[in-house]
C-alpha atoms as a PDB file:
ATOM      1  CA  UNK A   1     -11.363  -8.563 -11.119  1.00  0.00           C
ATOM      2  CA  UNK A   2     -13.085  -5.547 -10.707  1.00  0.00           C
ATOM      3  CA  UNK A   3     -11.458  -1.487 -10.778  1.00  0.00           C
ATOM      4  CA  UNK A   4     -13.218  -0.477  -7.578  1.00  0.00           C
ATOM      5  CA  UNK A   5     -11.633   2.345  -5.375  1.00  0.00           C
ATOM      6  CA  UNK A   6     -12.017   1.405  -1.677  1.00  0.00           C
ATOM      7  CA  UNK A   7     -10.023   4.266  -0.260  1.00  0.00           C
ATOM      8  CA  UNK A   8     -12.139   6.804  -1.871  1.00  0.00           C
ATOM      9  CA  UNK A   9     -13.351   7.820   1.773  1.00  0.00           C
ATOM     10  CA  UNK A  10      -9.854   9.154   2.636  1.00  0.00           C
ATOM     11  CA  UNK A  11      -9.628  13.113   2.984  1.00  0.00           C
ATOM     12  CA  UNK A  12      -8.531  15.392   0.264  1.00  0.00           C
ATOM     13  CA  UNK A  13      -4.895  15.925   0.615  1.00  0.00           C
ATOM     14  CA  UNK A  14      -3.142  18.878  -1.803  1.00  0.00           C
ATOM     15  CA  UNK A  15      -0.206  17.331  -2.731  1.00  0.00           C
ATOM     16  CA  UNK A  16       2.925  19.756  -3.479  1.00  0.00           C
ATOM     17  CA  UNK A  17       3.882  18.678  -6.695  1.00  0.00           C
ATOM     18  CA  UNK A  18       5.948  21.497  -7.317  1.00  0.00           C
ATOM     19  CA  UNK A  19       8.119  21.322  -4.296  1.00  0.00           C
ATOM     20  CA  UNK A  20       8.283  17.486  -4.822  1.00  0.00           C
ATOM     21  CA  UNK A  21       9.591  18.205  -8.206  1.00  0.00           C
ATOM     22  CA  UNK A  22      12.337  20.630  -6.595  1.00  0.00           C
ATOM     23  CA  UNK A  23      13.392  17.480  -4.533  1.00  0.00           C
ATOM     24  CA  UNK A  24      17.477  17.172  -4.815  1.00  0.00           C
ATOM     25  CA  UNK A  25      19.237  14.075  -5.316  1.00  0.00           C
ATOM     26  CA  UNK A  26      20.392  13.862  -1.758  1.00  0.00           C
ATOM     27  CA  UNK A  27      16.593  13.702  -0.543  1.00  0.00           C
ATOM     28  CA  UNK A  28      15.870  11.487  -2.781  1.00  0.00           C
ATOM     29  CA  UNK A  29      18.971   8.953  -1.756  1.00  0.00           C
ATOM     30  CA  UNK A  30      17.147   9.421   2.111  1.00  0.00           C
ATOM     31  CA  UNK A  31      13.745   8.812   0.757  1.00  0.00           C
ATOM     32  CA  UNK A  32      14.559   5.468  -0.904  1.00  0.00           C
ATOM     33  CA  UNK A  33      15.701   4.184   2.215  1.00  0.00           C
ATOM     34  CA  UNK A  34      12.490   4.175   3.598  1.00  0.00           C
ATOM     35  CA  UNK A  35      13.460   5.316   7.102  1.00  0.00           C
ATOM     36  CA  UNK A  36      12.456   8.172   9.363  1.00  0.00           C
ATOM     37  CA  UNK A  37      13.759  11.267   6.354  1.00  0.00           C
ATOM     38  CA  UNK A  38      10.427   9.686   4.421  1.00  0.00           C
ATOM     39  CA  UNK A  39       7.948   8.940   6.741  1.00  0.00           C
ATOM     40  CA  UNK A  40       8.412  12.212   9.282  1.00  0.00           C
ATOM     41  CA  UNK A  41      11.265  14.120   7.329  1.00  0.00           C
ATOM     42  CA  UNK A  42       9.843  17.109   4.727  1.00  0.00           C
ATOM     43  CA  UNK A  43       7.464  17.190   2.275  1.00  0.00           C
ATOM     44  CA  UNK A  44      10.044  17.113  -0.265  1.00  0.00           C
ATOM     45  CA  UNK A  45      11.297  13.516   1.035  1.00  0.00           C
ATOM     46  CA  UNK A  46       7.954  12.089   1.568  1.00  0.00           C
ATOM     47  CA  UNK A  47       4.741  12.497   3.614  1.00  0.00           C
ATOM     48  CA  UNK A  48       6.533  15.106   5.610  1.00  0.00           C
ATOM     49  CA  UNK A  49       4.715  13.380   8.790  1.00  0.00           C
ATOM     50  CA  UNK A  50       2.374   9.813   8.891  1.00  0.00           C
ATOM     51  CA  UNK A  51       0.814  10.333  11.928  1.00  0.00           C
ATOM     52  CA  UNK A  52      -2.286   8.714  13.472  1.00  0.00           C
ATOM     53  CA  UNK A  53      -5.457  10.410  13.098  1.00  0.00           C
ATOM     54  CA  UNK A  54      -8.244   7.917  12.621  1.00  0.00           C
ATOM     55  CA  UNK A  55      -8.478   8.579   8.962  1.00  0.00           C
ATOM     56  CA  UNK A  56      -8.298   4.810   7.779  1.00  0.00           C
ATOM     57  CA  UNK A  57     -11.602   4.109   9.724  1.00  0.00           C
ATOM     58  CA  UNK A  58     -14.047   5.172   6.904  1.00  0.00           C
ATOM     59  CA  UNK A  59     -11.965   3.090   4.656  1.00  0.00           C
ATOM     60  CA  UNK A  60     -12.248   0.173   7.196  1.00  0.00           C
ATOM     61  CA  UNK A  61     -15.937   0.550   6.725  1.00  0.00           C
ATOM     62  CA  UNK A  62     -15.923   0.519   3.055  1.00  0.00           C
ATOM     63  CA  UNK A  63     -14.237  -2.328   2.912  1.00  0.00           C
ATOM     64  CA  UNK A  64     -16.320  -4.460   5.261  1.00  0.00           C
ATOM     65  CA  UNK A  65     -19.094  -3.214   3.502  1.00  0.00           C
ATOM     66  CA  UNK A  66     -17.992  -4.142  -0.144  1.00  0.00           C
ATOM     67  CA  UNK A  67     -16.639  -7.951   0.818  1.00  0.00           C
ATOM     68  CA  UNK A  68     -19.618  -8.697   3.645  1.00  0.00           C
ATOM     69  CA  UNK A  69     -16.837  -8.705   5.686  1.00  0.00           C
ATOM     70  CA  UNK A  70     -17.810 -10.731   9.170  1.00  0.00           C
ATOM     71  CA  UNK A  71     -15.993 -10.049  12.563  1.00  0.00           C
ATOM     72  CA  UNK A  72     -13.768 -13.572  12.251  1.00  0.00           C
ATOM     73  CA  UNK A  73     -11.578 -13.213   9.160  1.00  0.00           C
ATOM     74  CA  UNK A  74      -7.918 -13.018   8.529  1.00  0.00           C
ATOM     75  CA  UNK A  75      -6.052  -9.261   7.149  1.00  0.00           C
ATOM     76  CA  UNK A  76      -3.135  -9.010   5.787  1.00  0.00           C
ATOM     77  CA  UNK A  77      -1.850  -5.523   4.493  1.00  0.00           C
ATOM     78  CA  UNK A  78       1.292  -5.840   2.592  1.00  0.00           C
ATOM     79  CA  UNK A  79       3.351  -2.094   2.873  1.00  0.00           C
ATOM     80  CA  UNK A  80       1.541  -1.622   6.146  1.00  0.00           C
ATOM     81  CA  UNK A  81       4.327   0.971   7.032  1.00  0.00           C
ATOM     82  CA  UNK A  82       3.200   2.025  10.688  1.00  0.00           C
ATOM     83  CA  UNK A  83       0.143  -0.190  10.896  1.00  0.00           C
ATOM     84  CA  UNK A  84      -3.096   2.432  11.178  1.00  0.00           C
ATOM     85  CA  UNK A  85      -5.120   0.587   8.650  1.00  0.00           C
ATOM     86  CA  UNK A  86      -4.647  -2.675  10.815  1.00  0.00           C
ATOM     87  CA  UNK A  87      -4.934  -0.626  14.034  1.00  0.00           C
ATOM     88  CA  UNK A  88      -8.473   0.588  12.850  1.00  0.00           C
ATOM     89  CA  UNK A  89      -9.422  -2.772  11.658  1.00  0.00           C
ATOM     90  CA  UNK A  90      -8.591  -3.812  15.269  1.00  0.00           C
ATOM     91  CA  UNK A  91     -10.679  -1.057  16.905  1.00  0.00           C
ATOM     92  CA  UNK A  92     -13.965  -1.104  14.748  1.00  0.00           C
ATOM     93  CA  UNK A  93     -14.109  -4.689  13.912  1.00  0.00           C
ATOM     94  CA  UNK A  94     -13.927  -6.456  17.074  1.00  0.00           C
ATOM     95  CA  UNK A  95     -12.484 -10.375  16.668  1.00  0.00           C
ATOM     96  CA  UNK A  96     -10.618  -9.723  13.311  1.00  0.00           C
ATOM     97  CA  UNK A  97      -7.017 -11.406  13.129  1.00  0.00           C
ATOM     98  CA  UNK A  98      -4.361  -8.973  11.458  1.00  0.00           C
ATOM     99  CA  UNK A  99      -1.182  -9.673  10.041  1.00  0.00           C
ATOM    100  CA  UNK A 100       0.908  -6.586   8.502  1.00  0.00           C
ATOM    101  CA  UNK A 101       4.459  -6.550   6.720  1.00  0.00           C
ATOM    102  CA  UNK A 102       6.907  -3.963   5.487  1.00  0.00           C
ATOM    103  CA  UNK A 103      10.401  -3.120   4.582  1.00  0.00           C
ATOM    104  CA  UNK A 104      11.138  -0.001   6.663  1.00  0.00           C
ATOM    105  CA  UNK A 105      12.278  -1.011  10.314  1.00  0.00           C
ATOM    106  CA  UNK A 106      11.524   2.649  11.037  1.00  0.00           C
ATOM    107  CA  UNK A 107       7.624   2.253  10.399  1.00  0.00           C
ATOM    108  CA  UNK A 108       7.234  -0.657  12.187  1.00  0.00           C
ATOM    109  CA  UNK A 109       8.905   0.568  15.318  1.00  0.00           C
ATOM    110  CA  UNK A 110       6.689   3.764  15.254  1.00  0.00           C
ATOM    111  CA  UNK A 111       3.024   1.587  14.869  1.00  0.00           C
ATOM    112  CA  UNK A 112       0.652   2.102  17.908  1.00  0.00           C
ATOM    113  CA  UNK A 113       0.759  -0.333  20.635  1.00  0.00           C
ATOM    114  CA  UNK A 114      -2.344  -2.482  19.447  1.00  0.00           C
ATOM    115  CA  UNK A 115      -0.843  -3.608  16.038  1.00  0.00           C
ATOM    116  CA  UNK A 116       2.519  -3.767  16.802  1.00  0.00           C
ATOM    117  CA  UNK A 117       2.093  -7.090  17.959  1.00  0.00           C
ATOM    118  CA  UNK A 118       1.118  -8.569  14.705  1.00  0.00           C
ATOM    119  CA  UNK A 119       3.178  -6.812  12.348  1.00  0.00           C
ATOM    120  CA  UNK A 120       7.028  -7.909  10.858  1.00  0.00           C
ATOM    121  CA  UNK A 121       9.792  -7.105   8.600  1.00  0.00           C
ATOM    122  CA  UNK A 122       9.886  -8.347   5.386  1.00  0.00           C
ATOM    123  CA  UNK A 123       9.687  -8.458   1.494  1.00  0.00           C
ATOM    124  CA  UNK A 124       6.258  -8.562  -0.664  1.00  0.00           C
ATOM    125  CA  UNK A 125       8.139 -11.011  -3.216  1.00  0.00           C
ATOM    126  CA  UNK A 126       8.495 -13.660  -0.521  1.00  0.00           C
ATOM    127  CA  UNK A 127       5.135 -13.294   2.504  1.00  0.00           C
ATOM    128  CA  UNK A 128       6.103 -15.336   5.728  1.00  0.00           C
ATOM    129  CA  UNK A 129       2.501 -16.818   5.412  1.00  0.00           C
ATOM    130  CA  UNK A 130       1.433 -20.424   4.690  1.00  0.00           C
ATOM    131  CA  UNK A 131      -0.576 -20.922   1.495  1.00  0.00           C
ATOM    132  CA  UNK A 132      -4.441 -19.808   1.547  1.00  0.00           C
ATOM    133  CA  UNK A 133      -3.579 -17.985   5.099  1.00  0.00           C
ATOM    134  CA  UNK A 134      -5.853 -14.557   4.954  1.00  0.00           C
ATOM    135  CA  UNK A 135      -9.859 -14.258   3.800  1.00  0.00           C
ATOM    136  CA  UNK A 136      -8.448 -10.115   2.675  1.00  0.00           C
ATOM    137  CA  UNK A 137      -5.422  -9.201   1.444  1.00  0.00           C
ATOM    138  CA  UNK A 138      -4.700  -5.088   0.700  1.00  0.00           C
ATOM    139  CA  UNK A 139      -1.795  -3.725  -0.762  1.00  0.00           C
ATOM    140  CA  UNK A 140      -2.022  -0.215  -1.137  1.00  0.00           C
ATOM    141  CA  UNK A 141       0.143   2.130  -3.074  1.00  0.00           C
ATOM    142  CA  UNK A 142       2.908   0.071  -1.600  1.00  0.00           C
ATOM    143  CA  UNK A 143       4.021  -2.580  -4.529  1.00  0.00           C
ATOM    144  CA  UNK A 144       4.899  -0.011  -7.000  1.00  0.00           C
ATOM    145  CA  UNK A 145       7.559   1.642  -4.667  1.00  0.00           C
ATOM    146  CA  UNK A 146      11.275  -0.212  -4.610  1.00  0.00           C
ATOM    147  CA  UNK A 147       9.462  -3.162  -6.872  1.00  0.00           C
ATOM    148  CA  UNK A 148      10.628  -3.145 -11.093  1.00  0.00           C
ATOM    149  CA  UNK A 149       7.852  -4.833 -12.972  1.00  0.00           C
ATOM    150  CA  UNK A 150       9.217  -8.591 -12.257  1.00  0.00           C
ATOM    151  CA  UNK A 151       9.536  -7.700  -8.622  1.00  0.00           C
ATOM    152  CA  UNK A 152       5.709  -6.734  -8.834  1.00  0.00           C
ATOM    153  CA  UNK A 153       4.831  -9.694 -10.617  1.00  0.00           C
ATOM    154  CA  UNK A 154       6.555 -11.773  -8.238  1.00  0.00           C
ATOM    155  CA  UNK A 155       4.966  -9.825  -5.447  1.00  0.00           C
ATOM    156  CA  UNK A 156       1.105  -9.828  -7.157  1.00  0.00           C
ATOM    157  CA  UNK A 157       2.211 -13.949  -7.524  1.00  0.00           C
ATOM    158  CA  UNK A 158       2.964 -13.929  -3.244  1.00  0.00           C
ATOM    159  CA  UNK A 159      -0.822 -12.594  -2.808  1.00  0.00           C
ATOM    160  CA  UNK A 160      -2.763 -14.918  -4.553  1.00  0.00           C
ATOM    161  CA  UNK A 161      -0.753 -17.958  -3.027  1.00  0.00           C
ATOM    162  CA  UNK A 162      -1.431 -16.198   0.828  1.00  0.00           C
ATOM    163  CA  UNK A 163      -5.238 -15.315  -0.066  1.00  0.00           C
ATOM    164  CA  UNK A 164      -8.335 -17.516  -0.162  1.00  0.00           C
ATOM    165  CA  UNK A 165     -10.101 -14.264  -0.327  1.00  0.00           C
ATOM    166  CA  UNK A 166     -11.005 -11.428  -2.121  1.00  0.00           C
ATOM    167  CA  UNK A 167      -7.984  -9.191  -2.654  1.00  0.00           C
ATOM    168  CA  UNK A 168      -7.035  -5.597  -3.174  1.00  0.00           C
ATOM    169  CA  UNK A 169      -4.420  -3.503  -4.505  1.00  0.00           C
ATOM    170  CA  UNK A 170      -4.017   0.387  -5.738  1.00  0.00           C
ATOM    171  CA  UNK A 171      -0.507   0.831  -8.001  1.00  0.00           C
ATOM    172  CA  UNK A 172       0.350   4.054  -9.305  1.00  0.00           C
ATOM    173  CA  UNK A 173      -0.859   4.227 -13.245  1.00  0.00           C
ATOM    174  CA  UNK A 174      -1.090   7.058 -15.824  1.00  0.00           C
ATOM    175  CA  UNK A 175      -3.171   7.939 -18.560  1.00  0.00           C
ATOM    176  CA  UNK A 176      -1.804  10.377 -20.311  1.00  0.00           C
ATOM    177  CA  UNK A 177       2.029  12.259 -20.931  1.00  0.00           C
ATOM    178  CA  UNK A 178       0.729  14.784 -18.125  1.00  0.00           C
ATOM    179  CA  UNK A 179      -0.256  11.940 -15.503  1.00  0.00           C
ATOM    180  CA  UNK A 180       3.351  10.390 -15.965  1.00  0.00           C
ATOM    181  CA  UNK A 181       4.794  13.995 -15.731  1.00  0.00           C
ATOM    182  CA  UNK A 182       2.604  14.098 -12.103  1.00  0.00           C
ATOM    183  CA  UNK A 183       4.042  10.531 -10.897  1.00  0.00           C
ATOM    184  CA  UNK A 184       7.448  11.037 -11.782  1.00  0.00           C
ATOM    185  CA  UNK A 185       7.355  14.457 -10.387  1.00  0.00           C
ATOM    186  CA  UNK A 186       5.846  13.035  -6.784  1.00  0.00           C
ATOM    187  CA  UNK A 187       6.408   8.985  -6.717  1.00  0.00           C
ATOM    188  CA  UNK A 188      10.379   9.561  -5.055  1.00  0.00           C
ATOM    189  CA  UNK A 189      10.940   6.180  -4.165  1.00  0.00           C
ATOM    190  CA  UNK A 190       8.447   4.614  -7.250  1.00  0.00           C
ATOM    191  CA  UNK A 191      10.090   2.339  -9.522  1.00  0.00           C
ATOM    192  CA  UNK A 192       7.639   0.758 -11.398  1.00  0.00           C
ATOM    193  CA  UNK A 193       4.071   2.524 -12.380  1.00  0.00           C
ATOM    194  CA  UNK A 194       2.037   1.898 -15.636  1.00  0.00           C
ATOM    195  CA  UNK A 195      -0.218   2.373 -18.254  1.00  0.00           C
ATOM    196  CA  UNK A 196      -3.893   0.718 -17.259  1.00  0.00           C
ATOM    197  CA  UNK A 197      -3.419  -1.411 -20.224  1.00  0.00           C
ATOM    198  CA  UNK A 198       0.015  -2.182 -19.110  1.00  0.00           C
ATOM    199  CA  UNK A 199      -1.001  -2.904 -15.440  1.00  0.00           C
ATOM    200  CA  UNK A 200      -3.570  -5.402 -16.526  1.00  0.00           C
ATOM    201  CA  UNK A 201      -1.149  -7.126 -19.164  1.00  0.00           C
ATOM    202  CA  UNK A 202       0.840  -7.276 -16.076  1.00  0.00           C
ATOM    203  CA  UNK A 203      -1.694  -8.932 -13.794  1.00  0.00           C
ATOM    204  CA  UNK A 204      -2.739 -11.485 -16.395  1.00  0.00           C
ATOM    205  CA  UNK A 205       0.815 -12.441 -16.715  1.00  0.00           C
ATOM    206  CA  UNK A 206       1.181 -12.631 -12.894  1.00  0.00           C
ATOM    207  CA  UNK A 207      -1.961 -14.442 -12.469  1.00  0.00           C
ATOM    208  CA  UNK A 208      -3.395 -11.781  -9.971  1.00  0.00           C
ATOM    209  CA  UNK A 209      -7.390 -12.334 -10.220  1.00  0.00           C
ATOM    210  CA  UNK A 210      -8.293  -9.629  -6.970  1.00  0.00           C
ATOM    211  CA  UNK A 211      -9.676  -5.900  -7.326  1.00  0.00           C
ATOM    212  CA  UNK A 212      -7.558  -3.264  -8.212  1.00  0.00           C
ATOM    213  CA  UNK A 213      -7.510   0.980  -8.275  1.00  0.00           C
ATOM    214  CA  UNK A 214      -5.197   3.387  -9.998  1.00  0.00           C
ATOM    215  CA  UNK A 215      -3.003   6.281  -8.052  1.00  0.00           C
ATOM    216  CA  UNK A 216      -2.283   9.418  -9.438  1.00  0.00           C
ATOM    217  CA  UNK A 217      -1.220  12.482  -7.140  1.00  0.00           C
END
């Protein structure tokens, strides 16, 4: 296991914490459905807009660059939402085989025309994948959202069994009173985020042995 943050290469975004904060309870009833109010709704019931715009493809790079990553291998990004990581793996890694999965209908059915293909509905506690079926498996900044902590240990349990590979996951963590004041101010649909110390209690308990990173708006 190794803290390593492979989507370093993704632009600086200013996050509105202060108009997240002034998010009312109606929003925040929209946003936890995970449907079009918090993919393309406002900024106030989630990203306010997901649209492509290439910028997964420097993050493709890093990661074929920090597993050796050859042109054959097997994806699978759990919380794929509308599929641009995949779709980028598909366009600079010619020959890859992707797989993608996540709980909003809504994200799926808005995912370009090259991944749509190979991506489905479903739940991170229980992958539609035969045992040792992917070389990578990501999960980023998706497990901590709708997932309390035996949900995410269930989930972390549902990526080792799928992966014969290295593995990857960022889950929103806090250091101090004033990074938990930051998450619970932004993370609308979060339910579960942790102390490092409490995330790695969490993964020894789940038996999770891949790479890991921290999010913190």
């Amino acid at each position: 296991m190794v803290k390593v943050d492979l989507t370093d290469a993704l632009p600086s975004v200013k996050r509105p914490l202060d108009d997240r904060a002034a998010t009312s309870a109606e929003d925040r009833i929209l946003s936890k459905k995970l449907q079009e109010e918090y993919f393309d709704g406002t900024r106030q019931q989630g990203y306010g807009g997901y649209y492509y715009d290439g910028r997964w493809k420097p993050v493709v790079k890093r990661f074929q660059e920090y597993y050796n990553l050859s042109n054959d291998i097997n994806i699978l990004d759990i919380g794929c939402a509308k599929g641009f990581l995949l779709h980028d793996f598909l366009e600079d890694m010619p020959g890859v085989t992707v797989a993608g999965i996540d709980i909003s209908d809504y994200a799926l059915s808005k995912a370009t025309d090259l991944v749509k293909p190979f991506i489905c509905l479903g739940n991170a506690m229980d992958l539609p994948f035969p045992d040792d079926s992917f070389d990578l498996v990501i999960a980023i900044n998706s497990l901590h959202n709708n997932l309390d902590r035996q949900e995410t240990i269930q989930a972390l349990r549902e990526i080792e069994r799928v992966s014969h590979g290295p593995k990857f996951v960022k889950l929103g963590a806090y250091q101090n009173e004033e990074e938990k004041a930051r998450l619970d101010r932004w993370a609308v649909v979060s339910k579960t985020y942790l102390h490092p110390d409490a995330w790695l209690e969490l993964f020894e308990e789940a038996g999770y042995t891949g790479d890991y990173f921290w999010f913190n708006p």
